[in-house]
Protein backbone atom coordinates (compact mmCIF):
# COMPACT_ATOMS: atom_id res chain seq x y z
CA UNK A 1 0.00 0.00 0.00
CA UNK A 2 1.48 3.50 -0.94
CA UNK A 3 2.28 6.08 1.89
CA UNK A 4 2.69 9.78 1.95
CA UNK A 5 6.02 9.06 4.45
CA UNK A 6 8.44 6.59 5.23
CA UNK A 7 10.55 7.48 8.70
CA UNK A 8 13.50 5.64 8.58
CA UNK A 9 14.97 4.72 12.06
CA UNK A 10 12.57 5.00 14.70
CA UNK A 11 14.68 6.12 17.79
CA UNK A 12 14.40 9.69 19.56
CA UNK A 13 14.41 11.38 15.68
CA UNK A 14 12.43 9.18 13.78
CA UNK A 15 9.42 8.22 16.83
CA UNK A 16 8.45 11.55 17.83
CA UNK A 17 8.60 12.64 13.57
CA UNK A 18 6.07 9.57 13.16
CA UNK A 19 3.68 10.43 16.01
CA UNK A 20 3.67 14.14 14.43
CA UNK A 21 2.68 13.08 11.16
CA UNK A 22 0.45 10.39 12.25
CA UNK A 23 -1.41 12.96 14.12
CA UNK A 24 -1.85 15.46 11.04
CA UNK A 25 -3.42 12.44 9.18
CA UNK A 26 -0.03 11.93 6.91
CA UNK A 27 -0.37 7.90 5.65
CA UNK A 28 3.22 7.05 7.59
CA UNK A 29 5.04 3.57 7.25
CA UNK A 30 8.05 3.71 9.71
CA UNK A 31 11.11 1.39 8.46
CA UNK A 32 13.69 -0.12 11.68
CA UNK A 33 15.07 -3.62 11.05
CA UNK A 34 15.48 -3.55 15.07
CA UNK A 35 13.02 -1.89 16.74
CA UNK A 36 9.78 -1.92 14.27
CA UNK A 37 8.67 -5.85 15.36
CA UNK A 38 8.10 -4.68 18.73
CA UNK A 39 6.86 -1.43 17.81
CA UNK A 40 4.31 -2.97 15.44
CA UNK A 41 3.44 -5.02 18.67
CA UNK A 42 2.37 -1.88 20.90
CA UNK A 43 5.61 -2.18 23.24
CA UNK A 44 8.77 -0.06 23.46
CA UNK A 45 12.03 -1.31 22.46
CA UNK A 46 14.18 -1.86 25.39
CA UNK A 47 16.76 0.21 24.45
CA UNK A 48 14.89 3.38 25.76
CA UNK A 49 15.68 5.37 22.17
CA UNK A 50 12.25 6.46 22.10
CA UNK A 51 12.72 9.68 24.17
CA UNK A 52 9.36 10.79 26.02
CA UNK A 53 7.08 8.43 24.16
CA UNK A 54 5.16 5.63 25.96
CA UNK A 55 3.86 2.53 24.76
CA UNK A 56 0.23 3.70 25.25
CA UNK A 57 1.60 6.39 22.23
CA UNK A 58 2.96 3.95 19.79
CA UNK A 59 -0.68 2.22 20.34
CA UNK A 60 -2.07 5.37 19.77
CA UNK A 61 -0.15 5.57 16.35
CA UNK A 62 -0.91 2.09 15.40
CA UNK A 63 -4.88 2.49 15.70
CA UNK A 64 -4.43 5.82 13.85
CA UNK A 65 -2.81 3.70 10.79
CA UNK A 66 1.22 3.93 11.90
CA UNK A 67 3.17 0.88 9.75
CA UNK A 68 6.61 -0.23 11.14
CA UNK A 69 7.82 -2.73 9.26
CA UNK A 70 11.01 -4.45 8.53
CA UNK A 71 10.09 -4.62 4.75
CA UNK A 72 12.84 -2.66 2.66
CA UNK A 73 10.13 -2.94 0.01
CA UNK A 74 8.11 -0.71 1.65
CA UNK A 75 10.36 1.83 0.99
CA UNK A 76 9.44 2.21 -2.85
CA UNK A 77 6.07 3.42 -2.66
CA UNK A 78 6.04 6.66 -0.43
CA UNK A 79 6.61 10.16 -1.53
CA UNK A 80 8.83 11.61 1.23
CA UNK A 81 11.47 9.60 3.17
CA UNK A 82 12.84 11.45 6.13
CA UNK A 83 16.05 9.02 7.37
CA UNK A 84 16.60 9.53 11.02
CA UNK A 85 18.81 6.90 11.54
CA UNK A 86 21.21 7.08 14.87
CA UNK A 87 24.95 8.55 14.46
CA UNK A 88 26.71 7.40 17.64
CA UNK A 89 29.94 8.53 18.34
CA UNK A 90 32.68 6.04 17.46
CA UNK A 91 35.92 5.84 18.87
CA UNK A 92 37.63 8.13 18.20
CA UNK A 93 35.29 10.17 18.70
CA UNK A 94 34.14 11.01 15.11
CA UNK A 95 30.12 10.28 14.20
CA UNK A 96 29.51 6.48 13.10
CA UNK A 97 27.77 7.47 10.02
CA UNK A 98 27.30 3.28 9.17
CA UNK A 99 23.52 3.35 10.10
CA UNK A 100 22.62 6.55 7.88
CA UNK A 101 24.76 4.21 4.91
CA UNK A 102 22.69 1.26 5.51
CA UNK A 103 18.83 3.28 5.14
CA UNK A 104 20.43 5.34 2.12
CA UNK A 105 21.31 1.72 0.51
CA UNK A 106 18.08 0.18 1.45
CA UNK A 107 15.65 3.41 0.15
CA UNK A 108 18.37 3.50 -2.99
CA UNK A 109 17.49 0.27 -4.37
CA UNK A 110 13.72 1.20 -4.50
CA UNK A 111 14.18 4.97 -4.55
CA UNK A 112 11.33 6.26 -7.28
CA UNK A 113 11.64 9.96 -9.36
CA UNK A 114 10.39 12.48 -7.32
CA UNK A 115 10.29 11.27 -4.06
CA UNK A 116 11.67 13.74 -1.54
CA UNK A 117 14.47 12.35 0.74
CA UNK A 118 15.51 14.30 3.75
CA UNK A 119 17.97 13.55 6.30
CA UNK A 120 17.59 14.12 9.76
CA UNK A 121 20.08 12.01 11.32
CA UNK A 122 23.47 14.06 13.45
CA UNK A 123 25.41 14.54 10.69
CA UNK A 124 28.64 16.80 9.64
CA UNK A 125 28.58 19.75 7.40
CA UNK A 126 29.03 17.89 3.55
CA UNK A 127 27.15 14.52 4.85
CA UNK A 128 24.25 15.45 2.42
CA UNK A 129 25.88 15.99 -0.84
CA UNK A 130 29.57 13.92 -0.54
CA UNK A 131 28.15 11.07 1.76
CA UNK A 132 24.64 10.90 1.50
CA UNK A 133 24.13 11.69 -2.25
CA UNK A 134 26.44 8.98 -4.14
CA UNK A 135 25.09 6.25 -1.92
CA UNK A 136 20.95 7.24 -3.10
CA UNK A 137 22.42 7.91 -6.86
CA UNK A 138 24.86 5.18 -7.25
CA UNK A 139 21.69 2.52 -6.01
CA UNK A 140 19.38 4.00 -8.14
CA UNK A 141 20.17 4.95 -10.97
CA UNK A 142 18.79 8.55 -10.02
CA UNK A 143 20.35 12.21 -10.07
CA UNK A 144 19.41 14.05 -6.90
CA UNK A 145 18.46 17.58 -7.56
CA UNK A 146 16.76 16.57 -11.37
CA UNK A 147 14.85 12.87 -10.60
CA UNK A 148 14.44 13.32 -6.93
CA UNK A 149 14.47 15.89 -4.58
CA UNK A 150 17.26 15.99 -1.22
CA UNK A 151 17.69 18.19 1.66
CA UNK A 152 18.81 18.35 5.35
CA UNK A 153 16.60 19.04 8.10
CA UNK A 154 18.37 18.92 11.90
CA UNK A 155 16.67 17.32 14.23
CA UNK A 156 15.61 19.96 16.94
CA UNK A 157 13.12 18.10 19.54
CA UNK A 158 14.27 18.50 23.19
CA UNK A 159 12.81 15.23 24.86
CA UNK A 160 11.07 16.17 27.81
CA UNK A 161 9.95 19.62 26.84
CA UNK A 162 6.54 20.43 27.61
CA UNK A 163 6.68 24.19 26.42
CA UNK A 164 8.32 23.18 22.77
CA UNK A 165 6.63 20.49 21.29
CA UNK A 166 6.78 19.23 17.86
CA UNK A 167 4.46 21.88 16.23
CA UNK A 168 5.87 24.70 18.14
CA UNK A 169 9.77 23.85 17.11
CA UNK A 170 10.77 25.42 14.03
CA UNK A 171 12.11 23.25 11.00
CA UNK A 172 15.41 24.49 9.24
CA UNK A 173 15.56 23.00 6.01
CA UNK A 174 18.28 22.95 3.22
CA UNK A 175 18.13 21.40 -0.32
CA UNK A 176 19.86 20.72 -3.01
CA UNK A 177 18.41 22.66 -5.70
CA UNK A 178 15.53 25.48 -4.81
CA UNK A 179 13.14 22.99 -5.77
CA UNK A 180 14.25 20.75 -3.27
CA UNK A 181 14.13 23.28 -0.45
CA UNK A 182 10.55 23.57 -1.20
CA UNK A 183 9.91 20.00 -1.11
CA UNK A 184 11.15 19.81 2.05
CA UNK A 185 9.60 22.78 2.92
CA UNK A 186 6.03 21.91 2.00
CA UNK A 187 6.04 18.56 3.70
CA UNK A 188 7.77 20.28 6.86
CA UNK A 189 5.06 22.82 6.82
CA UNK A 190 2.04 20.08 6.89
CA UNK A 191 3.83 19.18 10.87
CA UNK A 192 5.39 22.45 11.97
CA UNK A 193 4.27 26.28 12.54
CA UNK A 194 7.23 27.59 11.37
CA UNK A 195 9.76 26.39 8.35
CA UNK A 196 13.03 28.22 8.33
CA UNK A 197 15.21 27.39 4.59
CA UNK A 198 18.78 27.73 4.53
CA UNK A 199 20.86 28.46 1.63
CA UNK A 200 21.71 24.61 1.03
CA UNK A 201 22.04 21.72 3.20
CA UNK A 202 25.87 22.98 4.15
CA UNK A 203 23.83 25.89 6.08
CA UNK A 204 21.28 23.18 7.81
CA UNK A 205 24.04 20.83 8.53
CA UNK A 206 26.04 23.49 10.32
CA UNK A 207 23.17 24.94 12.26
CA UNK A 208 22.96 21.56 14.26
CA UNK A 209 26.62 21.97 14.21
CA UNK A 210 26.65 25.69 16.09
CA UNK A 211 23.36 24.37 18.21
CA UNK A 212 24.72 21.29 20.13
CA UNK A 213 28.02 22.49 20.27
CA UNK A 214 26.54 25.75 22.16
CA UNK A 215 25.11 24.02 24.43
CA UNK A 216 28.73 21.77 24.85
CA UNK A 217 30.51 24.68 25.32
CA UNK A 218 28.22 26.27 27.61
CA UNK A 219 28.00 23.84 29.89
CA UNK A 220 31.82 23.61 29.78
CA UNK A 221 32.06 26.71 31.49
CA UNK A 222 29.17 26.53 34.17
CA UNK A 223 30.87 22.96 35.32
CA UNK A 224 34.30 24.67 35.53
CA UNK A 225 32.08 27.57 37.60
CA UNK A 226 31.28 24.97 39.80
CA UNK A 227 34.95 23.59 40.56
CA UNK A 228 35.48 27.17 41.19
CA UNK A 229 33.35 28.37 43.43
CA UNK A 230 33.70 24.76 45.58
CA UNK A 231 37.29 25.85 45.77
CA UNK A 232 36.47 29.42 46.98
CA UNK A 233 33.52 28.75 49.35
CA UNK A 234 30.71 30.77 46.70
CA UNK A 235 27.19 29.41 46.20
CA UNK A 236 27.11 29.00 42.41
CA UNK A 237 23.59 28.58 42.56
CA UNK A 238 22.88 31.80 44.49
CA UNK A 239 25.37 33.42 41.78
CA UNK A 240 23.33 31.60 38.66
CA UNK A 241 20.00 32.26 40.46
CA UNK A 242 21.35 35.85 40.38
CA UNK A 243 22.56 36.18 37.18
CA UNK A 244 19.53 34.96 35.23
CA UNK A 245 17.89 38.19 36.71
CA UNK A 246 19.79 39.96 33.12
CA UNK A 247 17.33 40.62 31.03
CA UNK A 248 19.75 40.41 28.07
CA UNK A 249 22.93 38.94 26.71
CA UNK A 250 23.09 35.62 29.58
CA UNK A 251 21.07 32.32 29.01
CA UNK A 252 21.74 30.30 32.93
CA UNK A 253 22.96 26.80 32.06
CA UNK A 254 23.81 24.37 35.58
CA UNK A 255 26.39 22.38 36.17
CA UNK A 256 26.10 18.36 36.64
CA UNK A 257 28.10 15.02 36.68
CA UNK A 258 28.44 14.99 33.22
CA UNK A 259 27.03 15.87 29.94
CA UNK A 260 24.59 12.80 28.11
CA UNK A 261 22.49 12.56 25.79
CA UNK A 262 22.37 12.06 21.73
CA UNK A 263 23.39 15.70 21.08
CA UNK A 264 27.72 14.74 20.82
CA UNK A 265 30.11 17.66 20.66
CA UNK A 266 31.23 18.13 17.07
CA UNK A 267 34.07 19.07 14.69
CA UNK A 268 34.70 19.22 11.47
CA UNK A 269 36.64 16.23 10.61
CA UNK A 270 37.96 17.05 7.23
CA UNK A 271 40.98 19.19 7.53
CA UNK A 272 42.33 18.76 3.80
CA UNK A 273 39.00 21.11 2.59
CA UNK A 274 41.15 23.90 4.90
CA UNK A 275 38.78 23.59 8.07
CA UNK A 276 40.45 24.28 11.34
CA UNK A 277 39.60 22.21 14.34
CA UNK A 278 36.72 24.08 16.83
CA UNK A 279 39.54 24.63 19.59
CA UNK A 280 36.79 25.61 22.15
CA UNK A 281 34.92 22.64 21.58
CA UNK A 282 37.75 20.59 22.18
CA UNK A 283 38.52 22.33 25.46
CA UNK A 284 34.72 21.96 26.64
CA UNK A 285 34.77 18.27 25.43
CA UNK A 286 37.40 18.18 28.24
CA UNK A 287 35.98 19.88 30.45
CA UNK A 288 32.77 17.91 30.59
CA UNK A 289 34.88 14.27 30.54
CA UNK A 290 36.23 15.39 33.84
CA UNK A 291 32.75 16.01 35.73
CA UNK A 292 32.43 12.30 36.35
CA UNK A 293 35.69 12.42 38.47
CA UNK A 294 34.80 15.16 39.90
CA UNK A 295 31.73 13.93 41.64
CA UNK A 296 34.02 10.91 42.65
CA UNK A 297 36.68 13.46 44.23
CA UNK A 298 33.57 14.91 45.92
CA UNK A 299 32.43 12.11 47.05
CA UNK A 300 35.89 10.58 48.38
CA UNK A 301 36.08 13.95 49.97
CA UNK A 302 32.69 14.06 51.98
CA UNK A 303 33.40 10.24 53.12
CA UNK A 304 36.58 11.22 54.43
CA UNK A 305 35.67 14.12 56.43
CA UNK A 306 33.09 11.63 57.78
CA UNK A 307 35.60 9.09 58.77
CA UNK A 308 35.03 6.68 55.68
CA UNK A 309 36.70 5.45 52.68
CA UNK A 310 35.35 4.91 49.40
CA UNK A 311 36.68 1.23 49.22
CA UNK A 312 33.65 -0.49 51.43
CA UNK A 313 31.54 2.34 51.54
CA UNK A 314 27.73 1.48 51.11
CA UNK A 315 26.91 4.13 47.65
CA UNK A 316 23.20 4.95 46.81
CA UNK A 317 22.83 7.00 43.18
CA UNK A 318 19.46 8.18 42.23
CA UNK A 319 18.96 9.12 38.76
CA UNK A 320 20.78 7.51 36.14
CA UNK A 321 19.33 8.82 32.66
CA UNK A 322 20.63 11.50 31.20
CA UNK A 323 17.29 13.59 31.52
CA UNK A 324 14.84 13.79 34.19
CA UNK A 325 11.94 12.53 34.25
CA UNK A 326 12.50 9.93 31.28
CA UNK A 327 13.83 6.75 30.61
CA UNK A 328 17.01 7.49 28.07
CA UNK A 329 20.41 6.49 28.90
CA UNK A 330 22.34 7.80 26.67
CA UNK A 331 25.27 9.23 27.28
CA UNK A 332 24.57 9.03 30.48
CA UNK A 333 27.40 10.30 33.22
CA UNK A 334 26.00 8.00 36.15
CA UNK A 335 27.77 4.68 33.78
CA UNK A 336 31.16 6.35 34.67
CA UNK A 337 30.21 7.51 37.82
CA UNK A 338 28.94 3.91 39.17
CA UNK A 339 32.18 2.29 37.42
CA UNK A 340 34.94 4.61 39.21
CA UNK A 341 33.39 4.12 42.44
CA UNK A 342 33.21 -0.33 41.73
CA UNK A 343 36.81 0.20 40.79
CA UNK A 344 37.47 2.02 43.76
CA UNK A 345 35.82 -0.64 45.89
CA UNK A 346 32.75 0.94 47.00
CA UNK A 347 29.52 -1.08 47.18
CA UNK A 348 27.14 0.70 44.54
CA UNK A 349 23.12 0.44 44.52
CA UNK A 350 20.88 2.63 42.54
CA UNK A 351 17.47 3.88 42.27
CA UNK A 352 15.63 4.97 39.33
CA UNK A 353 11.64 5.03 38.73
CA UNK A 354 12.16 5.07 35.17
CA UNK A 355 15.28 2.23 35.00
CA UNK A 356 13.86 -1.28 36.51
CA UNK A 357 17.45 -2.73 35.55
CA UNK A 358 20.66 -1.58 35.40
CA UNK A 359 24.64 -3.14 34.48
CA UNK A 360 27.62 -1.42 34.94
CA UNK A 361 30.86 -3.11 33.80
CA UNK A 362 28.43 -6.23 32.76
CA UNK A 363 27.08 -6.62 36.19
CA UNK A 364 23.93 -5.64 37.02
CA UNK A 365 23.84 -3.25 40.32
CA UNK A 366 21.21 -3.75 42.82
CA UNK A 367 18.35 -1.75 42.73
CA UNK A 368 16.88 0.12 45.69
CA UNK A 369 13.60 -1.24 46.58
CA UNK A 370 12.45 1.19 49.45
CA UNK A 371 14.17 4.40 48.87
CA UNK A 372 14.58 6.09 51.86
CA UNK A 373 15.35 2.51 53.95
CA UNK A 374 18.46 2.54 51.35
CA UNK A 375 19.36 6.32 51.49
CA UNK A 376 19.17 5.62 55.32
CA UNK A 377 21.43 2.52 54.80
CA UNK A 378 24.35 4.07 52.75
CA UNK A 379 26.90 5.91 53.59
CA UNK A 380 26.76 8.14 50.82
CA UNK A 381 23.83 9.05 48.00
CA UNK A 382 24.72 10.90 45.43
CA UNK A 383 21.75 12.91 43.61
CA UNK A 384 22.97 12.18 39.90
CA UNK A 385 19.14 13.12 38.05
CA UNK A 386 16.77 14.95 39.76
CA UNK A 387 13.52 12.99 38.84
CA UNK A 388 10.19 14.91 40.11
CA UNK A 389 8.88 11.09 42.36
CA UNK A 390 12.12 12.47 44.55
CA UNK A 391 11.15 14.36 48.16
CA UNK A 392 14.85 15.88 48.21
CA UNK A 393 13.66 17.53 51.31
CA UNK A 394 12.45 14.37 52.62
CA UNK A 395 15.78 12.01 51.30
CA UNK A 396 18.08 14.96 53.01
CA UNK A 397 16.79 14.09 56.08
CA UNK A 398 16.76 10.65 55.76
CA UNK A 399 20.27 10.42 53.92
CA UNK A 400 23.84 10.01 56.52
CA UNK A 401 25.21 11.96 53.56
CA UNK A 402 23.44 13.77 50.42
CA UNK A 403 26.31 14.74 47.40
CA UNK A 404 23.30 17.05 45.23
CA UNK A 405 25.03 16.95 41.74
CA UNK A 406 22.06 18.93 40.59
CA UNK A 407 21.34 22.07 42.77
CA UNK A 408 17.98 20.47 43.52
CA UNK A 409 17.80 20.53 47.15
CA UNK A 410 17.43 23.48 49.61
CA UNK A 411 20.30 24.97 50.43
CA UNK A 412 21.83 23.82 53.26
CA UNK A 413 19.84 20.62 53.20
CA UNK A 414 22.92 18.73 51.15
CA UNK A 415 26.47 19.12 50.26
CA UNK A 416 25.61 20.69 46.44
CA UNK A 417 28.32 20.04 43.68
């Protein structure tokens, strides 16, 4: 059966893309060789990719005419074909761009003349036209930009976001060719208040560029902040609660353990076209690896003054996604955190309302069944994700020792990062 769409990859990009244009009536197949058998059940893949969607949602989609399939075949009778396939970071620290190769091979082999492809996936400026392109017009026998129409689109959804949905997020789109700006454009518009066109899909693909690696940078600098003012006795959140008061020129980011999610720091890796390497983003790369150890100095710290070592020390962390208040891992900082203090000997246990299991290191960690029993129990908790379920009033009470990596509880009421 023809549809209007094809989503290709149907993790935090390509679910919340599918529910939008499910909901605006668009006739949407969604293609995943891993995750669309369970989707096409009504249940969530386990690997928590889906960002704030539940499985009561992807039922939702289903009895409003959502297809995932693992047919390729599928492929060759839709109009547009958005691929949102994952990038992760390899390495070396360079985006794995083998998942975006294998959807461009599989909609190449059935691609038809005039369908609109647009990429969504992470992706570095040039992806489009030198990656991207030869793979859809070597398969097909098609030129982009004459028998079919291709663009770039960044992905722009902050999971979690209740103010900035999918409707209310503007679309930045860059084609190939005019024409294939308003392609993009028109289908963009059927989903989105607001399309925004670039002068060409270098444009689009740096915009994601300058937008993740803003927020990298930024909170770079607030998490160096933080080390500061711990060494020189200042509240950081008094001086951030402060200094959002500017009406102008100031944006307050916070510190934390770490930096997750699927947003990576980029550069661009292709110094022979003359590109210098983004020193800054290099630095704050740095700057945000070291956060981890950093709550683990903390931590070794506050045990210390208390007459404990880390080696034996009961540990209780609460929170280990990367957001609050949802169920995605990635990136995560509470893997390294949980690892340093195993290899340092402590005994680690975790809660999480939104994580039933957990592994670090290939073992899984115990999980706290009665919370405040287990921040009672340890000798240290360590506030990694502030999840709304948690009383921090309440578990500062109940807690021998509460390290807040979040600036969540009152002050006073914990030791705060």
């Amino acid at each position: 059966m023809p549809a209007d769409l094809a989503v290709i990859g149907l993790g935090h990009l390509g679910l919340p893309l599918a529910q939008a244009a499910v909901a605006r009536g668009i006739d949407t197949i969604g293609y995943d060789p891993v995750r669309a058998t369970d989707l096409a059940g009504g249940r969530l893949p386990c690997d928590g990719a889906e960002g704030t969607l539940t499985a009561a949602d992807v039922r939702r989609m289903l009895s409003g005419g959502f297809r995932p399939t693992v047919n390729p075949a599928e492929l060759g009778r839709v109009r547009t074909a958005v691929i949102c396939a994952p990038t992760p970071p390899a390495a070396d620290r360079s985006l794995d761009l083998g998942q975006v190769a294998d959807a461009a091979r599989a909609l190449a082999a059935r691609l038809r003349p005039h369908t609109t492809v647009i990429l969504e996936s992470p992706a570095y400026p040039g992806t489009t036209e030198e990656f991207l392109r030869p793979i859809l017009e070597s398969g097909s026998g098609l030129r982009a930009g004459r028998d079919f129409h291709l663009a770039y689109s960044p992905g722009r959804l902050d999971p979690g976001n209740r103010s900035h949905g999918y409707a209310g997020t503007p679309k930045v789109i860059g084609g190939l060719t005019p024409a294939c700006t308003e392609s993009a454009a028109t289908f963009y518009g059927r989903l989105t208040d607001k399309v925004v066109r670039a002068r060409g899909p270098r444009e689009a693909e740096t915009v994601h560029l300058l937008e993740t690696n803003y927020r990298h940078v930024n909170m770079a600098l607030v998490n160096e902040m933080a080390v500061l003012c711990h060494d020189l006795g200042i509240d950081l959140w008094d001086v951030i609660r402060c200094a959002e008061t500017k009406p102008f020129g100031f944006q307050a980011f916070r510190p934390g353990p770490g930096v997750g999610g699927h947003g990576v720091p980029l550069d661009v890796p292709n110094p022979s076209r003359g590109a210098r390497p983004l020193r800054m983003v290099e630095l704050a790369q740095q700057v945000n690896d070291r956060m981890p150890q950093y709550v683990i100095q903390r931590s070794a710290t506050l045990l210390n003054e208390h007459g404990k070592s880390v080696r034996g020390a009961r540990v209780l962390l609460l929170g280990v996604t990367y957001k609050p208040d949802l169920a995605d891992q990635q990136g995560a900082p509470a893997q390294e955190v949980a690892t340093r203090l195993m290899e340092l000997g402590a005994a680690v246990s975790y809660h999480d309302p939104y994580v039933p299991n957990w592994s670090v290191l290939g073992r899984p960690v115990p999980r706290a069944d009665s919370l405040y029993e287990a921040a009672a129990d340890a000798d240290l908790t360590i506030l990694l994700q502030h999840h709304r379920t948690y009383d921090l009033q309440g578990l500062a009470v109940k807690a021998q020792l509460l390290l807040d990596t979040r600036g969540a509880t009152p002050a006073g009421a914990a030791h705060r990062l």
